[in-house]
C-alpha atoms as a PDB file:
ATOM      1  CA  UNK A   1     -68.618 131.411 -95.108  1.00  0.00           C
ATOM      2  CA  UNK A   2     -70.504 133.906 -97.369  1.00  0.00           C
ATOM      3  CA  UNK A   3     -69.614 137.009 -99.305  1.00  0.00           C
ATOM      4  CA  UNK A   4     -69.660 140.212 -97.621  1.00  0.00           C
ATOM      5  CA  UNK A   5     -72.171 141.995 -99.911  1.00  0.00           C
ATOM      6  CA  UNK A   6     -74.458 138.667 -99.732  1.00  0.00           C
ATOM      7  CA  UNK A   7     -74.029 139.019 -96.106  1.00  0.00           C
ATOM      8  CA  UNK A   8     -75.122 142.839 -96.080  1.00  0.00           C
ATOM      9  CA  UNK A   9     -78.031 141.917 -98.189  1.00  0.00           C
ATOM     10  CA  UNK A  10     -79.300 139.098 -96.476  1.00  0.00           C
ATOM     11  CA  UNK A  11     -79.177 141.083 -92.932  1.00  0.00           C
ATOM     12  CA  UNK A  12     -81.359 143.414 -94.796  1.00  0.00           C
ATOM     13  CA  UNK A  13     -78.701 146.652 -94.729  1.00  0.00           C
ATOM     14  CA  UNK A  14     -78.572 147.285 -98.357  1.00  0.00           C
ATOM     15  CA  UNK A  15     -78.839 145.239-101.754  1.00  0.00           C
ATOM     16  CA  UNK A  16     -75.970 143.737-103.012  1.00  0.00           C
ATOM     17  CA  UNK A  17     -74.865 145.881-105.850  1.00  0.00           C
ATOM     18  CA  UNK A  18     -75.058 149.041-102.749  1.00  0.00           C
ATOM     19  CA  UNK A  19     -72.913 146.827-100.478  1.00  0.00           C
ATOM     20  CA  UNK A  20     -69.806 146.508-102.841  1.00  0.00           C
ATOM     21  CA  UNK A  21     -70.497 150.356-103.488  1.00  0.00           C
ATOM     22  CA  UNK A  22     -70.118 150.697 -99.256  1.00  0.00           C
ATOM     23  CA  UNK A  23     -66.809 148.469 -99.377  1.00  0.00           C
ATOM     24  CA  UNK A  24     -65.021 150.318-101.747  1.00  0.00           C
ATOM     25  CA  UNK A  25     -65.836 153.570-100.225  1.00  0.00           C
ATOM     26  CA  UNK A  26     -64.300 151.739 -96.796  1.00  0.00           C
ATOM     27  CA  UNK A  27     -67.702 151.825 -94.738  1.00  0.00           C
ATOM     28  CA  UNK A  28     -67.238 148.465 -93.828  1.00  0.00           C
ATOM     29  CA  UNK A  29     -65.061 146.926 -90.947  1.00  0.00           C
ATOM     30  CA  UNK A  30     -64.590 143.235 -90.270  1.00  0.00           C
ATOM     31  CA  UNK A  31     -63.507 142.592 -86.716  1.00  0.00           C
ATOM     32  CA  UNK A  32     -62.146 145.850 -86.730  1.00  0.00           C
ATOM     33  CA  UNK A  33     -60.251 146.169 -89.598  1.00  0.00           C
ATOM     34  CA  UNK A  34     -61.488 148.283 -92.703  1.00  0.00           C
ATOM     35  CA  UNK A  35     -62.245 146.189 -95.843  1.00  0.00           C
ATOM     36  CA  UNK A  36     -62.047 147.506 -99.227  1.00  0.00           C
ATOM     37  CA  UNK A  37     -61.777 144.679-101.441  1.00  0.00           C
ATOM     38  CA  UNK A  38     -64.181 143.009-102.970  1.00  0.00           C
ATOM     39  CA  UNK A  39     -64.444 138.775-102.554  1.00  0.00           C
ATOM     40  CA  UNK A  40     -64.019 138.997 -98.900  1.00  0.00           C
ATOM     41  CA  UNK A  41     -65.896 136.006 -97.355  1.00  0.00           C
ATOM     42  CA  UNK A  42     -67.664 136.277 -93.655  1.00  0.00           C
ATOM     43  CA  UNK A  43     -68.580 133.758 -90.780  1.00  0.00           C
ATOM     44  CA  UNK A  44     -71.976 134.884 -89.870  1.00  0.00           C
ATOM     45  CA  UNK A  45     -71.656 132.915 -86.601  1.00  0.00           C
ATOM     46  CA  UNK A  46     -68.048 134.523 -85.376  1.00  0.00           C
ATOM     47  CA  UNK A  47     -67.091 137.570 -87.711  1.00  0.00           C
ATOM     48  CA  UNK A  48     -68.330 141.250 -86.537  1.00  0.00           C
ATOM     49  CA  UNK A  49     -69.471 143.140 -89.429  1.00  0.00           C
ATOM     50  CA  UNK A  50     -69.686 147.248 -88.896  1.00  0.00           C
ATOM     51  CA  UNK A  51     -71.337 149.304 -91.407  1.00  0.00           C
ATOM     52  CA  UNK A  52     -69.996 152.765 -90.756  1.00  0.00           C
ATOM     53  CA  UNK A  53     -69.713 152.177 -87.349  1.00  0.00           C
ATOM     54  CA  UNK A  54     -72.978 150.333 -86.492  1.00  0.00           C
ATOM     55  CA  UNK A  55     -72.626 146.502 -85.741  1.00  0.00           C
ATOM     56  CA  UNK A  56     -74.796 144.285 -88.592  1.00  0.00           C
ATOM     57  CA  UNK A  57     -77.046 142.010 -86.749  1.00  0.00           C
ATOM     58  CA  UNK A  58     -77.983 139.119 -88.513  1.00  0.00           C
ATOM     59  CA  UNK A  59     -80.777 137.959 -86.025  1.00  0.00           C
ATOM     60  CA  UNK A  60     -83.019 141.027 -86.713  1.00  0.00           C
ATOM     61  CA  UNK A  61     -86.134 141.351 -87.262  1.00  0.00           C
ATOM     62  CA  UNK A  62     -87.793 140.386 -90.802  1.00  0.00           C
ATOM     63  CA  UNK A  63     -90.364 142.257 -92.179  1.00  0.00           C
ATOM     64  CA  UNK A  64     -92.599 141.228 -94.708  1.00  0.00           C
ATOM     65  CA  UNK A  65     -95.187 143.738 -96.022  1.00  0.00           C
ATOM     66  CA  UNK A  66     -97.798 143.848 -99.375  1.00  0.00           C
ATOM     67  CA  UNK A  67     -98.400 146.866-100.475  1.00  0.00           C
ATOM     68  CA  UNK A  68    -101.645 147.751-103.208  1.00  0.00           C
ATOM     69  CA  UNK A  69     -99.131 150.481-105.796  1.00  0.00           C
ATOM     70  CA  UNK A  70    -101.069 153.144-106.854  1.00  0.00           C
ATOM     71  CA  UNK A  71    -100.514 154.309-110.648  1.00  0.00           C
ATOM     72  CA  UNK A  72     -97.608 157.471-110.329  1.00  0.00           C
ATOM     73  CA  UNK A  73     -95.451 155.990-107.717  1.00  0.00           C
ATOM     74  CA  UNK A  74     -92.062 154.409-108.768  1.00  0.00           C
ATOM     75  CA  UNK A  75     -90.787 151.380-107.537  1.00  0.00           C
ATOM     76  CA  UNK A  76     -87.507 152.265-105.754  1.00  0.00           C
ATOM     77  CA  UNK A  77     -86.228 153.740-102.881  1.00  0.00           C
ATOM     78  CA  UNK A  78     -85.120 156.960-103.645  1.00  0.00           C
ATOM     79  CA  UNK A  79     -85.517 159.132-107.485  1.00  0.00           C
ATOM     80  CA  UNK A  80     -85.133 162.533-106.925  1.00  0.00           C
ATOM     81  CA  UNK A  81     -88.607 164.570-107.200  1.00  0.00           C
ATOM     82  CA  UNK A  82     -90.734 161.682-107.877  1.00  0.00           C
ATOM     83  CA  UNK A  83     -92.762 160.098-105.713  1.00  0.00           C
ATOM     84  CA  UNK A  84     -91.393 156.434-104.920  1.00  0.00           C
ATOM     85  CA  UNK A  85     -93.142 153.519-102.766  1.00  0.00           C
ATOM     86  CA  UNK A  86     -91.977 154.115 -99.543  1.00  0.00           C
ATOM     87  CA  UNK A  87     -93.488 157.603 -99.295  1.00  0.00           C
ATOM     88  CA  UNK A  88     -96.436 155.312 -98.599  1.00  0.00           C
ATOM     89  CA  UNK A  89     -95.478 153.139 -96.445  1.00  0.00           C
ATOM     90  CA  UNK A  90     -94.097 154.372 -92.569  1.00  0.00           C
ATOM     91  CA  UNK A  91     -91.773 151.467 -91.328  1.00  0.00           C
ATOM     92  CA  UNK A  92     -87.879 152.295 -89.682  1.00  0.00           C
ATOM     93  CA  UNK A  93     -86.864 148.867 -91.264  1.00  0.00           C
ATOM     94  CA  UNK A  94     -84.653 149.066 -94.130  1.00  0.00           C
ATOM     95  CA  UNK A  95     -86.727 146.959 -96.537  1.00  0.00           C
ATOM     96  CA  UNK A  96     -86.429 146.410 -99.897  1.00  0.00           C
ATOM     97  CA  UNK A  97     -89.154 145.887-103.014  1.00  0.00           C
ATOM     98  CA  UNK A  98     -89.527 142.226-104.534  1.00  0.00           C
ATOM     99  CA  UNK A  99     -89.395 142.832-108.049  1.00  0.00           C
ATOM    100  CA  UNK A 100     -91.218 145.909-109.670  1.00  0.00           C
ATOM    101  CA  UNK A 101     -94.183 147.860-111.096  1.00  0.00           C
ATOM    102  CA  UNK A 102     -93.645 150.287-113.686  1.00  0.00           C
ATOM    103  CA  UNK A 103     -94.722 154.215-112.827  1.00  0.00           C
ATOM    104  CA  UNK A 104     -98.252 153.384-114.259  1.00  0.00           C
ATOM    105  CA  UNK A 105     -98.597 149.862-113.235  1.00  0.00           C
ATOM    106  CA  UNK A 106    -100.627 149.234-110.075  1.00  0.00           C
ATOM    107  CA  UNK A 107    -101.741 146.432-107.328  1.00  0.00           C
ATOM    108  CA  UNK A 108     -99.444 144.175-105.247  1.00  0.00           C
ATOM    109  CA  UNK A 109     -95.946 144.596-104.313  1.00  0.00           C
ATOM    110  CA  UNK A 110     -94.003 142.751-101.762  1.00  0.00           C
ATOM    111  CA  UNK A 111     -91.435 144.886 -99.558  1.00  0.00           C
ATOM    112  CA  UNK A 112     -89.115 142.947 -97.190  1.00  0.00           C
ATOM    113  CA  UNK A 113     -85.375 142.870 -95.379  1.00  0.00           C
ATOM    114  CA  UNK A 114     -85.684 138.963 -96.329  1.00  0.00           C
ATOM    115  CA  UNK A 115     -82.600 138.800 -98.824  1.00  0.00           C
ATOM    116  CA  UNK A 116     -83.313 134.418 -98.864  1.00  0.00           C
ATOM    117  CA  UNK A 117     -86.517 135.663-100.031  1.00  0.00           C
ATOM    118  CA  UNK A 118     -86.228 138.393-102.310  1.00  0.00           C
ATOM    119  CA  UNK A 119     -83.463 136.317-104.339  1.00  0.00           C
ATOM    120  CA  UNK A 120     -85.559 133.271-104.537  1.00  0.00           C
ATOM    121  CA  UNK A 121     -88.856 135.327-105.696  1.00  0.00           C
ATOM    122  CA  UNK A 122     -87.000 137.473-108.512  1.00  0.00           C
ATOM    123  CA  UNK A 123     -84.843 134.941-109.936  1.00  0.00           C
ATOM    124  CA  UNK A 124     -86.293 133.100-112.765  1.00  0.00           C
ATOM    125  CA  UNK A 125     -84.784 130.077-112.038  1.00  0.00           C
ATOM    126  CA  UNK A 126     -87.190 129.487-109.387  1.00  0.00           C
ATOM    127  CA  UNK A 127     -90.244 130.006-111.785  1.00  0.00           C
ATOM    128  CA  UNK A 128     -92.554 131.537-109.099  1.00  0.00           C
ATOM    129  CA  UNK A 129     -95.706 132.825-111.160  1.00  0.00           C
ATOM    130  CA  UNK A 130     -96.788 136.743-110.940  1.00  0.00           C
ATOM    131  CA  UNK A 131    -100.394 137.054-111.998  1.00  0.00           C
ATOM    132  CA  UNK A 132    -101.774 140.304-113.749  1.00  0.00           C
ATOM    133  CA  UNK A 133    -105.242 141.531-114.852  1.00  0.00           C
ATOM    134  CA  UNK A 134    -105.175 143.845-117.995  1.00  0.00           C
ATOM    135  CA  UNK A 135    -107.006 146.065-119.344  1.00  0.00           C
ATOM    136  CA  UNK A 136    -105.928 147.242-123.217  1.00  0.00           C
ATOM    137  CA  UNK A 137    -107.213 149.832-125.581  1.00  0.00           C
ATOM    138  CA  UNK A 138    -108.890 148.350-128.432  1.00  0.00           C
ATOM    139  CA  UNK A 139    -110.876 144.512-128.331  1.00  0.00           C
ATOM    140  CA  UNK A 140    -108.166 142.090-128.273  1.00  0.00           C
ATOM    141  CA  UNK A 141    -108.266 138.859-130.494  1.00  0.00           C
ATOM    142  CA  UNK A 142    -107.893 134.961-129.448  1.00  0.00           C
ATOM    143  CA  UNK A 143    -104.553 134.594-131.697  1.00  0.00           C
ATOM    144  CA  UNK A 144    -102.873 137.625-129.571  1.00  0.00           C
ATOM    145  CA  UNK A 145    -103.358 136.176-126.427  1.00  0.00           C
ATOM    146  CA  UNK A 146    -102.273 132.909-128.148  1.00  0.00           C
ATOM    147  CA  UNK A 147     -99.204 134.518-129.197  1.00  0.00           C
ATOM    148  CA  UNK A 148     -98.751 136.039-125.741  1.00  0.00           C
ATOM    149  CA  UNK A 149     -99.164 132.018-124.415  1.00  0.00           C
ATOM    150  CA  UNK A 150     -96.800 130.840-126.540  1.00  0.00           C
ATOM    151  CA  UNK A 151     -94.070 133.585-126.614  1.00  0.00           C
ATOM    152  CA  UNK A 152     -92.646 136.198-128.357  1.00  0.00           C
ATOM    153  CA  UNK A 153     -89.570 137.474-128.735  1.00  0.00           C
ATOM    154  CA  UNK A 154     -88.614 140.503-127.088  1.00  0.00           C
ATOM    155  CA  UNK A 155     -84.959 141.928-128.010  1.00  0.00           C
ATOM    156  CA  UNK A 156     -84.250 138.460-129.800  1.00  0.00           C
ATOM    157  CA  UNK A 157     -85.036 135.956-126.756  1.00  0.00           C
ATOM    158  CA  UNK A 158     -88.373 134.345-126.711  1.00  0.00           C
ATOM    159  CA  UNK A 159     -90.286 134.868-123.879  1.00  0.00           C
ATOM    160  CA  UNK A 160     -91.387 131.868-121.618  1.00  0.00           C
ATOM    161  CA  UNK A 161     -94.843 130.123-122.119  1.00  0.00           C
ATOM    162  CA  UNK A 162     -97.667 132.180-119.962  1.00  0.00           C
ATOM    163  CA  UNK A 163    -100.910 131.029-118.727  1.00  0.00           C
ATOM    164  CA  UNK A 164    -103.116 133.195-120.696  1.00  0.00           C
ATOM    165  CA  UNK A 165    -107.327 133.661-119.960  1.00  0.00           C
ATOM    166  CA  UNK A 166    -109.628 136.146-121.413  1.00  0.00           C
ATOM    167  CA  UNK A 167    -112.292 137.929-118.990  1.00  0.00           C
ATOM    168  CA  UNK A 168    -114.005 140.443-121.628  1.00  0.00           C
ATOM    169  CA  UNK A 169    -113.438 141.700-125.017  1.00  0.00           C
ATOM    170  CA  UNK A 170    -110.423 144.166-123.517  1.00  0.00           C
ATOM    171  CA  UNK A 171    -109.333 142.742-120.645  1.00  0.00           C
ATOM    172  CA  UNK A 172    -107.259 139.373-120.215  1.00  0.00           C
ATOM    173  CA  UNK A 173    -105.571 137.637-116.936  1.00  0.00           C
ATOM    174  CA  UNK A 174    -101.816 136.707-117.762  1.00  0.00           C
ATOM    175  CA  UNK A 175     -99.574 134.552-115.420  1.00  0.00           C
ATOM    176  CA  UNK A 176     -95.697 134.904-116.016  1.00  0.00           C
ATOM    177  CA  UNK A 177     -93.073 133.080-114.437  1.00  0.00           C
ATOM    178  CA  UNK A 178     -90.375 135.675-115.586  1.00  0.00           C
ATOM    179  CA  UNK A 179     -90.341 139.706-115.370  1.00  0.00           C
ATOM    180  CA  UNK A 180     -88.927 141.095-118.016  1.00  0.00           C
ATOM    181  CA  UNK A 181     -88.375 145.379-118.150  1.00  0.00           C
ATOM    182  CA  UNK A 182     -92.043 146.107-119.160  1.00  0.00           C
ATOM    183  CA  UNK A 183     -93.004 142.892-120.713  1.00  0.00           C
ATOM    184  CA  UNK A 184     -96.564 142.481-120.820  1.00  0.00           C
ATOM    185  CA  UNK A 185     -96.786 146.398-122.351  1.00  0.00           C
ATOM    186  CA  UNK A 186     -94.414 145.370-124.658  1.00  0.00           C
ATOM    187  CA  UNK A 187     -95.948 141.901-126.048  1.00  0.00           C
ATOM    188  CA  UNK A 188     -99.795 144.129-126.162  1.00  0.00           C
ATOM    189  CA  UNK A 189     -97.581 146.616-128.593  1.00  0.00           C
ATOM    190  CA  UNK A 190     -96.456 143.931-130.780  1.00  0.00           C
ATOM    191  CA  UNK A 191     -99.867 142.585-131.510  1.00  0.00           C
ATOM    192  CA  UNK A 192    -100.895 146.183-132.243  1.00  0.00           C
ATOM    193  CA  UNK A 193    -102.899 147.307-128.996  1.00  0.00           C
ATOM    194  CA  UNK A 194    -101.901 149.159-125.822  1.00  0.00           C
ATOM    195  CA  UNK A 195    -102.286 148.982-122.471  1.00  0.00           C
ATOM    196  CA  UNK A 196    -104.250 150.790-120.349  1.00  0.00           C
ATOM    197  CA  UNK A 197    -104.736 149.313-116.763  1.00  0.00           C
ATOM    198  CA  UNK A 198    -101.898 146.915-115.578  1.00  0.00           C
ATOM    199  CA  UNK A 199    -102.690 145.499-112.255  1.00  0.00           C
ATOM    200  CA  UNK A 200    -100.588 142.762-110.083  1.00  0.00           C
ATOM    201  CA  UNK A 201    -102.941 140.433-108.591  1.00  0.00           C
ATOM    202  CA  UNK A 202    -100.740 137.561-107.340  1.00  0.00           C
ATOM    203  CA  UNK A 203     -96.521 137.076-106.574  1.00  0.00           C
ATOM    204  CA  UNK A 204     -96.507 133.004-106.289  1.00  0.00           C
ATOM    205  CA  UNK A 205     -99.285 132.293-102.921  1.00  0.00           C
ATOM    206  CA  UNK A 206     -99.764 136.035-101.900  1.00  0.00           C
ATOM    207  CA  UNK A 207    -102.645 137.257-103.023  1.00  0.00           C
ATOM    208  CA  UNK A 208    -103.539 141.192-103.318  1.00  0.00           C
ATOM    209  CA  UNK A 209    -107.107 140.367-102.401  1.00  0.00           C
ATOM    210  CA  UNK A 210    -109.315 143.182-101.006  1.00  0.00           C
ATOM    211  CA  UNK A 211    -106.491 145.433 -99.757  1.00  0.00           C
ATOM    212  CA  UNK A 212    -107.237 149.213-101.104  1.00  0.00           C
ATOM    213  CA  UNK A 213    -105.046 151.214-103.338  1.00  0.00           C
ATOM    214  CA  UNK A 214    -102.304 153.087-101.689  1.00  0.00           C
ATOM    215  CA  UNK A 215    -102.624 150.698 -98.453  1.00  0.00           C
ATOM    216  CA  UNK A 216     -99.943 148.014 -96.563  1.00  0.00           C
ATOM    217  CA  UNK A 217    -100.241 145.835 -94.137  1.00  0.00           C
ATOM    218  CA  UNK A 218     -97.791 143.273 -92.621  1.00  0.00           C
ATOM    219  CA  UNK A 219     -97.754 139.771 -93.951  1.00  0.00           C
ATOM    220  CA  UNK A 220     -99.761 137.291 -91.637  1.00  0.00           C
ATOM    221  CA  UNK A 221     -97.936 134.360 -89.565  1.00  0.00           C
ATOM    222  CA  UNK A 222     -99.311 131.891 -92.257  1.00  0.00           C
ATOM    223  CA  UNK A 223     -98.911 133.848 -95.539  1.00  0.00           C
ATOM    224  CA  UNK A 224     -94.995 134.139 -94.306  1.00  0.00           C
ATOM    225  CA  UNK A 225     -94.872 130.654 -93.424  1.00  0.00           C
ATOM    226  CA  UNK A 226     -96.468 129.420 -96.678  1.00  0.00           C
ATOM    227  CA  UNK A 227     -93.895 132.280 -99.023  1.00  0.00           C
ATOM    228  CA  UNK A 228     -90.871 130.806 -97.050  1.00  0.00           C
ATOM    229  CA  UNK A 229     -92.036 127.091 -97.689  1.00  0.00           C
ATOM    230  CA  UNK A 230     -92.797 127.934-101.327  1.00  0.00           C
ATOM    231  CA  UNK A 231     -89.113 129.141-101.835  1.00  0.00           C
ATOM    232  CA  UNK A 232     -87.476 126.260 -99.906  1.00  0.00           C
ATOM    233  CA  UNK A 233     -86.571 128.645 -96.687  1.00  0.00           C
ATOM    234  CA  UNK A 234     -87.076 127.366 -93.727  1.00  0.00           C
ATOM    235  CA  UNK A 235     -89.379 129.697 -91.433  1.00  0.00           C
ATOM    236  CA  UNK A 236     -87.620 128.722 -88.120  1.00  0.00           C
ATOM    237  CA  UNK A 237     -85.402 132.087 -88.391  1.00  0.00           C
ATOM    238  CA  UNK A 238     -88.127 134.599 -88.926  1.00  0.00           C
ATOM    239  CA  UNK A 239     -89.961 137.205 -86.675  1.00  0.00           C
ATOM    240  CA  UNK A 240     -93.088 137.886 -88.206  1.00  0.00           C
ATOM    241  CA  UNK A 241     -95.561 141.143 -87.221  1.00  0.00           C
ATOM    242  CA  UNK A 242     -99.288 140.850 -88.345  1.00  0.00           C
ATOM    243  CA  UNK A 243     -99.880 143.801 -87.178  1.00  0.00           C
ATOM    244  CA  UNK A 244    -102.192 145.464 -89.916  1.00  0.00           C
ATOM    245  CA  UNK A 245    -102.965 148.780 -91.456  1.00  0.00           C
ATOM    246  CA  UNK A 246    -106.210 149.745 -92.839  1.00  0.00           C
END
């Protein structure tokens, strides 16, 4: 048995949060009967699951796609007159982004209707590493991006120990195992600097590689199989495409 909304996310309809906003409103029917209450627990393998009249199929199709953010796009699916993520990329899946980039943040971002996956990959008890390249203002010192190994605290909680190495005099690589609302802009500030290139290189095995800015392309049948393994999910569910777009 599983939770509706857990359900709903997992079959890659909506997140979780957006599911419990569909129950209350009465979109969703179990075996016929409209549900409205939240707690309600489903049997994947025997319970029919309608979301305003359309039957939920579990066994569809995952999609798993990297995408190369430009700077000015926001990471979401819908904010009114701005431009969002999915203006970029033309799938009829319902997919949902991995974690996020800031506005002016660029590089790799995973998009998928994987809800095993996306829960594994954004919760920090799982400590998958993220790995960034950035670029700040002024030189940066040794003891800042000490400080930035070690931790600092942000709003009173430390942040966890990061993999820290220089590449010039303003640019550094950083590998973080949690994602904290603008972090790394936040730890440059405190040691008196500023951002002015952040760029996602890594999200735990995928690599951004040489894919171009403002391109997608589906996952290959190997970088799935080696994202599942990574998160403990076994790949014996999944339909992958590697179809790709240049």
């Amino acid at each position: 048995m599983i939770r509706l909304q857990k359900y709903l996310s997992g079959a890659g309809i909506c997140s979780r949060r957006k599911g419990e906003e569909y129950i209350k409103s009465g979109r969703i029917k179990v075996n016929g009967e409209v549900v409205t209450q939240l707690g309600v627990q489903v049997d994947p393998e025997k319970d029919q699951v309608e979301v305003d009249g359309n039957i939920v199929r579990d066994n569809q199709q995952l999609i798993y796609i990297m995408l190369n953010k430009p700077q000015g796009y926001i990471t979401s699916r819908s904010h009114r007159g701005k431009k969002i993520v999915f203006d970029l990329v033309n799938v009829q899946q319902r997919l949902n982004p991995v974690g996020r980039l800031d506005k002016d943040s660029t590089g790799l971002l995973l998009l998928t209707n994987d809800g095993r996956l996306h829960q594994r990959l954004t919760h920090p008890s799982f400590d998958h590493e993220k790995e960034y390249e950035v670029e700040v203002l002024k030189p940066i010192d040794d003891k800042a991006l000490f400080q930035f190994e070690k931790g600092l605290l942000l709003d009173g909680v430390k942040t966890r120990p990061a993999s820290v190495g220089r590449i010039n005099g303003r640019k550094f690589r950083i590998i973080l195992k949690e994602g904290r609302k603008r972090q790394i802009r936040r730890m440059v500030e405190m040691a008196g600097n500023q951002v002015v290139n952040l760029h996602r290189i890594r999200i735990s095995n995928l690599r951004l590689r040489n894919l171009k800015m403002g391109r997608w392309r589906y996952l290959t049948e190997k970088e799935i199989k080696a994202l599942l393994k990574s998160c403990n999910i076994t790949a014996d569910t999944f339909q992958e495409k590697s179809k790709s777009i240049f």
